[in-house]
Protein backbone atom coordinates (compact mmCIF):
# COMPACT_ATOMS: atom_id res chain seq x y z
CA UNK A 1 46.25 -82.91 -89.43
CA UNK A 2 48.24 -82.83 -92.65
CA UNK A 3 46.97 -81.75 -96.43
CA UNK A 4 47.63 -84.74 -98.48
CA UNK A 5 50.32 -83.07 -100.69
CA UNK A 6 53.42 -83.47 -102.84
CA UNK A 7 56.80 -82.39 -102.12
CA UNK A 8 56.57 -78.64 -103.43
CA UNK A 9 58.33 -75.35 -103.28
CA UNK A 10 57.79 -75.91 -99.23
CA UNK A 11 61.39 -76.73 -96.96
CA UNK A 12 59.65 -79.12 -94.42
CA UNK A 13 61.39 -80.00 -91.71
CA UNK A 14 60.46 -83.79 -90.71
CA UNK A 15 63.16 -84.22 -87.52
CA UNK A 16 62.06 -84.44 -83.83
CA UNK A 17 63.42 -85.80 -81.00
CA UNK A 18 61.40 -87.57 -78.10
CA UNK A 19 59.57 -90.52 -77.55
CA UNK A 20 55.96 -91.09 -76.19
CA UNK A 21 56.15 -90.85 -72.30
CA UNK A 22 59.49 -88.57 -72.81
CA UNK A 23 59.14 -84.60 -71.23
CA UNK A 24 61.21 -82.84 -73.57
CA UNK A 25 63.22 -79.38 -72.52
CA UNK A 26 62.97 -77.32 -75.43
CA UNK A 27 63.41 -73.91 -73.99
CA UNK A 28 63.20 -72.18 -70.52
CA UNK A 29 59.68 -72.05 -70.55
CA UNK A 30 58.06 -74.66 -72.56
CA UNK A 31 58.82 -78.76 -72.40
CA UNK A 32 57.30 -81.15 -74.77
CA UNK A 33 55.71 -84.42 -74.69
CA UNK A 34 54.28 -86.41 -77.66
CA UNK A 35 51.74 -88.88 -77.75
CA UNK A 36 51.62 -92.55 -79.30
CA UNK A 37 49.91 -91.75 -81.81
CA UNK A 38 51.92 -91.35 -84.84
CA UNK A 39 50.06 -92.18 -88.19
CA UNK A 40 49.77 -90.68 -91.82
CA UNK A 41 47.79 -87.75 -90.59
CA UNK A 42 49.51 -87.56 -87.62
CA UNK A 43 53.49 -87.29 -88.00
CA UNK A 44 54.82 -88.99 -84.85
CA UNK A 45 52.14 -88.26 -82.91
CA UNK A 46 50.46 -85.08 -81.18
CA UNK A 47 52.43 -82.83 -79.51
CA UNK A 48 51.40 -82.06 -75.79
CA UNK A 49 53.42 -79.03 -74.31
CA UNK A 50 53.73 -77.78 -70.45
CA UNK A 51 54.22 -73.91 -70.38
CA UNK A 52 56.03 -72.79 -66.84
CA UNK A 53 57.95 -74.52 -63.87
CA UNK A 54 56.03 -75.21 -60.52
CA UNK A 55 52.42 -74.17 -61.95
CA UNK A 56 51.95 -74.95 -65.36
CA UNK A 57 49.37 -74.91 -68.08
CA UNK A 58 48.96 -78.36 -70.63
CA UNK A 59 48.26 -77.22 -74.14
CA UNK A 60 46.55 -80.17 -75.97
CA UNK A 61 46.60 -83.24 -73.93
CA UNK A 62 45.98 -85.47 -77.15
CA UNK A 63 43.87 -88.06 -77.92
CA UNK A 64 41.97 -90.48 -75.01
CA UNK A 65 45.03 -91.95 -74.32
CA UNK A 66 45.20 -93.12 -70.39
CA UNK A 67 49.59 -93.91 -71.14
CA UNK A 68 49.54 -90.58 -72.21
CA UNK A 69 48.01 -89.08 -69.61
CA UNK A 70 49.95 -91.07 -66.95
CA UNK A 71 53.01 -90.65 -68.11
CA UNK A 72 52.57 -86.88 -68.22
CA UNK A 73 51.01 -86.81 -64.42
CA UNK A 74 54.35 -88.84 -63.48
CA UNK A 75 56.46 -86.42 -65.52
CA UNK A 76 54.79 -84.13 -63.36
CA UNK A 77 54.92 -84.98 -60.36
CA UNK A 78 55.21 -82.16 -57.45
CA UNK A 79 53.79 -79.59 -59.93
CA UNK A 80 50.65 -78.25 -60.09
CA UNK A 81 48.58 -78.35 -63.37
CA UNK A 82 46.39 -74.57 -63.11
CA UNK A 83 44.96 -74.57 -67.02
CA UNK A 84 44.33 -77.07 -69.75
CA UNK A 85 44.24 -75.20 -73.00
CA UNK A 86 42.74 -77.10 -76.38
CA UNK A 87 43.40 -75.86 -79.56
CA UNK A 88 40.95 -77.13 -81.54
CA UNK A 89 38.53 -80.18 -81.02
CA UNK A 90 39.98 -82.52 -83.52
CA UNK A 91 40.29 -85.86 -81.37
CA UNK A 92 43.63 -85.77 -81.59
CA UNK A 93 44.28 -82.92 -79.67
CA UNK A 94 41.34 -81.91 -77.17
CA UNK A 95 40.10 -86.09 -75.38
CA UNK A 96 42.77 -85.67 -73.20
CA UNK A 97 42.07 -82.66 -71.31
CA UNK A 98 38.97 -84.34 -69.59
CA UNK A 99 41.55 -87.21 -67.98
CA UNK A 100 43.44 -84.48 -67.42
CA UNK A 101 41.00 -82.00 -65.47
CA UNK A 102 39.67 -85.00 -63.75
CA UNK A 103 42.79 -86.12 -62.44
CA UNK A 104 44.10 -82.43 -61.11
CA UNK A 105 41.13 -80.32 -61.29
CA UNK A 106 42.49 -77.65 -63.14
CA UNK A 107 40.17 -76.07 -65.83
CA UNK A 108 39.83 -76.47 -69.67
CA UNK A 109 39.93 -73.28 -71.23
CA UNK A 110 40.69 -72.53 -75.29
CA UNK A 111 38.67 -73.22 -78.43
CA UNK A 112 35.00 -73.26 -78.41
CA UNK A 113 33.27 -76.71 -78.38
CA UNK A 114 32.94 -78.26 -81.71
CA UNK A 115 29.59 -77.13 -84.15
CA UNK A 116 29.66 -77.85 -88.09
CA UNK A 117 29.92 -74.77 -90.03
CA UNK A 118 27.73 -76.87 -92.98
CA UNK A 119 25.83 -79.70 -91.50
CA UNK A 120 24.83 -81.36 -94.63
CA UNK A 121 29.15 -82.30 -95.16
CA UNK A 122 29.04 -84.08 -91.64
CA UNK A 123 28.77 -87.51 -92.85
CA UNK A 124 31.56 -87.12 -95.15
CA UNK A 125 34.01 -85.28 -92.46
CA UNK A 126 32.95 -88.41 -90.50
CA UNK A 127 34.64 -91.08 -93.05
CA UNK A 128 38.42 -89.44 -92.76
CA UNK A 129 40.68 -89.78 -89.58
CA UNK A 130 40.09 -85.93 -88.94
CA UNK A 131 36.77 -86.66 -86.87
CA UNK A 132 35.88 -84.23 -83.95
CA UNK A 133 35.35 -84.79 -80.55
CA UNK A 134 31.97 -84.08 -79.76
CA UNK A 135 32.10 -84.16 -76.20
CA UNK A 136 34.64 -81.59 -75.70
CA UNK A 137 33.34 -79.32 -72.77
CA UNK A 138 35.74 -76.38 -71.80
CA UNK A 139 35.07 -74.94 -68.40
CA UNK A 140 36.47 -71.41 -70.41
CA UNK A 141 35.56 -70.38 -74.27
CA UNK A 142 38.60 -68.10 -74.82
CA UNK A 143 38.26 -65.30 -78.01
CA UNK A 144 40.89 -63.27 -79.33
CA UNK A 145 43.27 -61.33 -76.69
CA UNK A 146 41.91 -63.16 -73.60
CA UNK A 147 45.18 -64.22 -71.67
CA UNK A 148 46.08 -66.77 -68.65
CA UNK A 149 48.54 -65.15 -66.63
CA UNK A 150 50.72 -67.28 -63.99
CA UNK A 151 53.71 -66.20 -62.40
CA UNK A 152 56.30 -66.62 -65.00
CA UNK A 153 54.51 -66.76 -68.10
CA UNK A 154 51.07 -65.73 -70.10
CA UNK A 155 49.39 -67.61 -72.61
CA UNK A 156 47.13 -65.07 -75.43
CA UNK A 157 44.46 -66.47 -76.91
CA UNK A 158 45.32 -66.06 -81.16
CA UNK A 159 41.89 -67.01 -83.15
CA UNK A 160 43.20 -68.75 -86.05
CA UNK A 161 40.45 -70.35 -87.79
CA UNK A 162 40.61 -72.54 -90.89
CA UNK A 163 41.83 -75.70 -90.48
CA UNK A 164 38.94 -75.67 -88.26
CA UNK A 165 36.50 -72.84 -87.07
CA UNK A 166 37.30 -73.18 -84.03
CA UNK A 167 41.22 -73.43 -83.91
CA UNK A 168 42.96 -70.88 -81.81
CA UNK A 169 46.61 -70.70 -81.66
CA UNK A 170 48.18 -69.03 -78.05
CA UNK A 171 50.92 -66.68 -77.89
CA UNK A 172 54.21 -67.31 -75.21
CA UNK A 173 55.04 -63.28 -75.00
CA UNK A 174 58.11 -64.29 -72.69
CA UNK A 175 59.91 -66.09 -75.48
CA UNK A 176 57.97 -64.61 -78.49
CA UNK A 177 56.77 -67.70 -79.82
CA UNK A 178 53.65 -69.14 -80.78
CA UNK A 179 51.78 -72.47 -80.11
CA UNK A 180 49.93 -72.89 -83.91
CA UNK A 181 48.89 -75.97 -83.06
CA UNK A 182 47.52 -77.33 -86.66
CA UNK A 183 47.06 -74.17 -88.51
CA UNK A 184 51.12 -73.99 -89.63
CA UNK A 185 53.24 -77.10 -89.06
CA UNK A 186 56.97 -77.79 -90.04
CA UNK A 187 56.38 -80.82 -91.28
CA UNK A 188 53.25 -80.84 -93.84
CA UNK A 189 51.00 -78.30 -95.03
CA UNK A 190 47.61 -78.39 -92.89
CA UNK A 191 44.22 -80.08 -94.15
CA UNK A 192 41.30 -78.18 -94.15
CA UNK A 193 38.48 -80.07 -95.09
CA UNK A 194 34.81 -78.79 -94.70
CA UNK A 195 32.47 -78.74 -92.82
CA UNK A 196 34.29 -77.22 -89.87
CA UNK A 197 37.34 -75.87 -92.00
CA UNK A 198 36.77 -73.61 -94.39
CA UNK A 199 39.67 -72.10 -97.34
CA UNK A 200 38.83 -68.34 -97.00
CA UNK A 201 39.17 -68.11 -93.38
CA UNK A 202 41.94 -70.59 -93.62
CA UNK A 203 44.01 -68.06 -95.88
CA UNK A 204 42.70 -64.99 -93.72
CA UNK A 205 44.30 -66.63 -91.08
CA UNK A 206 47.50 -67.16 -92.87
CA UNK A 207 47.94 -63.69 -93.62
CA UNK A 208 47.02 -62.43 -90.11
CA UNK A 209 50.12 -65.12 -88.72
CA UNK A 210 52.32 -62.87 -91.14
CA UNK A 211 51.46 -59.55 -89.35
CA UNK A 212 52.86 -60.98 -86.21
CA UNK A 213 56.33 -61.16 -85.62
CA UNK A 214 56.85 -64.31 -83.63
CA UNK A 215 60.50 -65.85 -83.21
CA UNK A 216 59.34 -69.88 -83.39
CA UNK A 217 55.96 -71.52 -83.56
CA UNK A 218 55.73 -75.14 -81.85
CA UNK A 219 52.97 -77.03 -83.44
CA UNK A 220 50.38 -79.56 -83.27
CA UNK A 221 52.54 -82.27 -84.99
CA UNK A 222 56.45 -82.46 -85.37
CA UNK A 223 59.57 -79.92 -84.55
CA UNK A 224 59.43 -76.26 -84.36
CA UNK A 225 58.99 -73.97 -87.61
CA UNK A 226 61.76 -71.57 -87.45
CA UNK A 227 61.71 -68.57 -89.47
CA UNK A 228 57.85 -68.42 -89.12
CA UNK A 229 57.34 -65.45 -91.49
CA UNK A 230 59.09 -67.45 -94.49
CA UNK A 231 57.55 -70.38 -93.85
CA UNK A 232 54.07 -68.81 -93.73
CA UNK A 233 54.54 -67.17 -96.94
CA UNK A 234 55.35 -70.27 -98.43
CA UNK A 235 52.19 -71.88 -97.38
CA UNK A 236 50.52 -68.83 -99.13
CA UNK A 237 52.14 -69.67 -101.97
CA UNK A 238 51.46 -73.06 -102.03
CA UNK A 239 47.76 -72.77 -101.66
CA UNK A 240 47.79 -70.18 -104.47
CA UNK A 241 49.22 -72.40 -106.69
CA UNK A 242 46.93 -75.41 -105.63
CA UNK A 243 43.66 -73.08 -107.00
CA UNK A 244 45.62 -71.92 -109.68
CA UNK A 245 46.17 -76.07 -110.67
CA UNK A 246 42.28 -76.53 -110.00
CA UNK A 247 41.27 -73.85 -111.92
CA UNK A 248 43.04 -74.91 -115.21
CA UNK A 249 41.57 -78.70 -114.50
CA UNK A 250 38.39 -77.73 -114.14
CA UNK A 251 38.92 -75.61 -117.33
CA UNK A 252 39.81 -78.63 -119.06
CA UNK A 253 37.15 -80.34 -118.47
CA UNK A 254 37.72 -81.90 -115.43
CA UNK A 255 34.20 -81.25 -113.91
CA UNK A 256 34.46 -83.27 -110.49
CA UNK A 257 36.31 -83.19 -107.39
CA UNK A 258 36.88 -87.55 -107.78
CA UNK A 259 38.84 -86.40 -111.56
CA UNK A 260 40.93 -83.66 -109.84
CA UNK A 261 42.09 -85.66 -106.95
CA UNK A 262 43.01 -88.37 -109.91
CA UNK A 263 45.39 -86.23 -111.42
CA UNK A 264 46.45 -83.24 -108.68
CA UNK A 265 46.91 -86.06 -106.24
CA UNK A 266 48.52 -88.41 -108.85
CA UNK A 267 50.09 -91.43 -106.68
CA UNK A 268 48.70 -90.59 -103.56
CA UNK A 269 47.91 -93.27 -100.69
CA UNK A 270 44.48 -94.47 -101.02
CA UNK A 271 43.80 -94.03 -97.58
CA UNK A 272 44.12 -90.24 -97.72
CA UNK A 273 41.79 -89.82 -100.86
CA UNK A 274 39.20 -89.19 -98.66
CA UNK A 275 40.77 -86.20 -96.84
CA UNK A 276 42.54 -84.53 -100.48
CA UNK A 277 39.04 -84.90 -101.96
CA UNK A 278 37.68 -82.58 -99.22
CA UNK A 279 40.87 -80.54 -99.13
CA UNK A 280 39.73 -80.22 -103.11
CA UNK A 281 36.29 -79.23 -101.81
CA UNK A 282 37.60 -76.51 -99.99
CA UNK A 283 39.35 -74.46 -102.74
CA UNK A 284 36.45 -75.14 -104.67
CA UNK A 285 33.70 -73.74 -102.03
CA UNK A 286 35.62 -70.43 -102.06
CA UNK A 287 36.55 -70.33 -105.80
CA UNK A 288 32.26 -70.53 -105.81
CA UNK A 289 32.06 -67.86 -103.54
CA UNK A 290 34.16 -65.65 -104.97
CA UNK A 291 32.21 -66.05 -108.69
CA UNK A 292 35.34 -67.66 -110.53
CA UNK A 293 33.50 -71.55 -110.70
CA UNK A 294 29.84 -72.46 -110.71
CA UNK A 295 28.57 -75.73 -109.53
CA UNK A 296 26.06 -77.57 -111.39
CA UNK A 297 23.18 -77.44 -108.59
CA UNK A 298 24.60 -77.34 -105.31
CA UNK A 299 27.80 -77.19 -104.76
CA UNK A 300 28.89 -80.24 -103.00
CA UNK A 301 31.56 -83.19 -103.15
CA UNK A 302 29.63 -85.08 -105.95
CA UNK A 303 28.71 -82.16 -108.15
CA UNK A 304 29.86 -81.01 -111.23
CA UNK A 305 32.07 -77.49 -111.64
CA UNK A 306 33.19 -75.35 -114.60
CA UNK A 307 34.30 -72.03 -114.96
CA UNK A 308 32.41 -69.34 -114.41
């Protein structure tokens, strides 16, 4: 899921090639079908990959999507389908996998099932597109380091939470790349919207991406990100900058969330004020945490803020 945003210091890169019900080669090891389910917070739809030749694993099956599904059983066809790994239980990504397991058995292994960090936001992550799927049941909770090993490839768990608590990204050691799923994506910065997302961890995870030194991440939405360490810094950057603009409106007297999505988000579509006013939220939970803002009562997405 994308961060409602502006075109910023950021290169995106919006091309991709396939079509829903298309298995894409994109390298030796990994192929690539999307879903139809493109959309504003969706790109051209969720990206469903198949690691390995022969006996393969399924990393996000996508949404509840029975052409999906079928058209990925066809594609296929005379291989055998070992693990089902879920990135994160946006329901997007992780409705698929039961379809999946129920059609070829194979387990569901990956993020853990879906719990609110902060129950009292649920309602409100309820009213934007980014709503979880609740009945997510993985047969496998991986943490970080656990592997699946098949014959020509392995698959290492990466915990990457932030856009959501429980995202995990996995590791392809064989081609040093990454599957980031919707922590880093080529073409938008990533939404992370309380209450299962959460800024600080969000950033954490960030930085921890940058220690690595994978060759190509292939993510939850759109084409590859290339030079992953560049790109990652720049959605450092980025983020730094957003507090940095929220800071100096709240020290102007801009003392709600609804006025700084007015003017940060100047122009945007009015169906994604909903998700940039939690995306708001988010910088403003941590900027409370770490002492620099103080909420008028509770903190929460009708209060009022000023500097601390």
């Amino acid at each position: 899921m994308p961060e409602p945003t502006q075109e910023d210091e950021i290169a995106f890169n919006r091309s991709f090639e396939g079509a829903p019900g298309e298995l894409i080669r994109l390298s030796p090891l990994v192929r690539r079908m999307v879903a139809g389910n493109a959309g504003p917070m969706t790109f051209t739809g969720t990206c469903t990959y198949v690691v390995g030749s022969g006996q393969v694993a399924v990393i996000d099956p996508g949404p509840d999507d029975k052409r999906h599904i079928a058209a990925l059983l066809d594609a296929l066809r005379g291989e055998t389908v070992a693990t089902i790994l879920v990135t994160h239980t946006h329901r997007d990504h992780s409705p698929g996998a039961r379809a999946l397991k129920e059609a070829t058995g194979a387990q569901i292994a990956g993020c853990a099932p879906y719990h609110p960090a902060r129950e009292g936001l649920a309602a409100e992550m309820g009213r934007i597109d980014a709503a979880n799927d609740s009945n997510y049941a993985p047969d496998a909770v991986m943490r970080e380091g656990d592997a699946i090993e098949a014959a020509d490839f392995t698959l290492v768990c990466v915990e990457t939470p932030g856009h959501t608590m429980n995202h995990q990204a996995f590791a392809l050691p064989q081609e040093n790349a990454l599957f980031s799923g919707d922590h880093v994506m080529a073409w938008s910065t990533s939404v992370v919207t309380p209450p299962d997302g959460a800024m600080r961890d969000y950033m954490a995870s960030l930085d921890k991406l940058r220690t690595r030194d994978d060759r190509i991440y292939w993510p939850g939405h759109g084409g590859p990100v290339n030079e992953p360490q560049r790109f990652v810094r720049g959605l450092a950057q980025h983020r730094r900058a957003r507090e940095k603009s929220i800071l100096s409106h709240i020290g102007a007297g801009d003392a709600t969330i609804a006025a700084i999505v007015a003017t940060v988000y100047e122009g945007l579509d009015p169906a994604l004020r909903g998700a940039a006013a939690l995306s708001v939220y988010a910088h403003i939970e941590d900027l409370v945490e770490r002492g620099l803002v103080c909420a008028e009562g509770p903190a929460a997405l009708g209060a009022s803020y000023r500097l601390a």
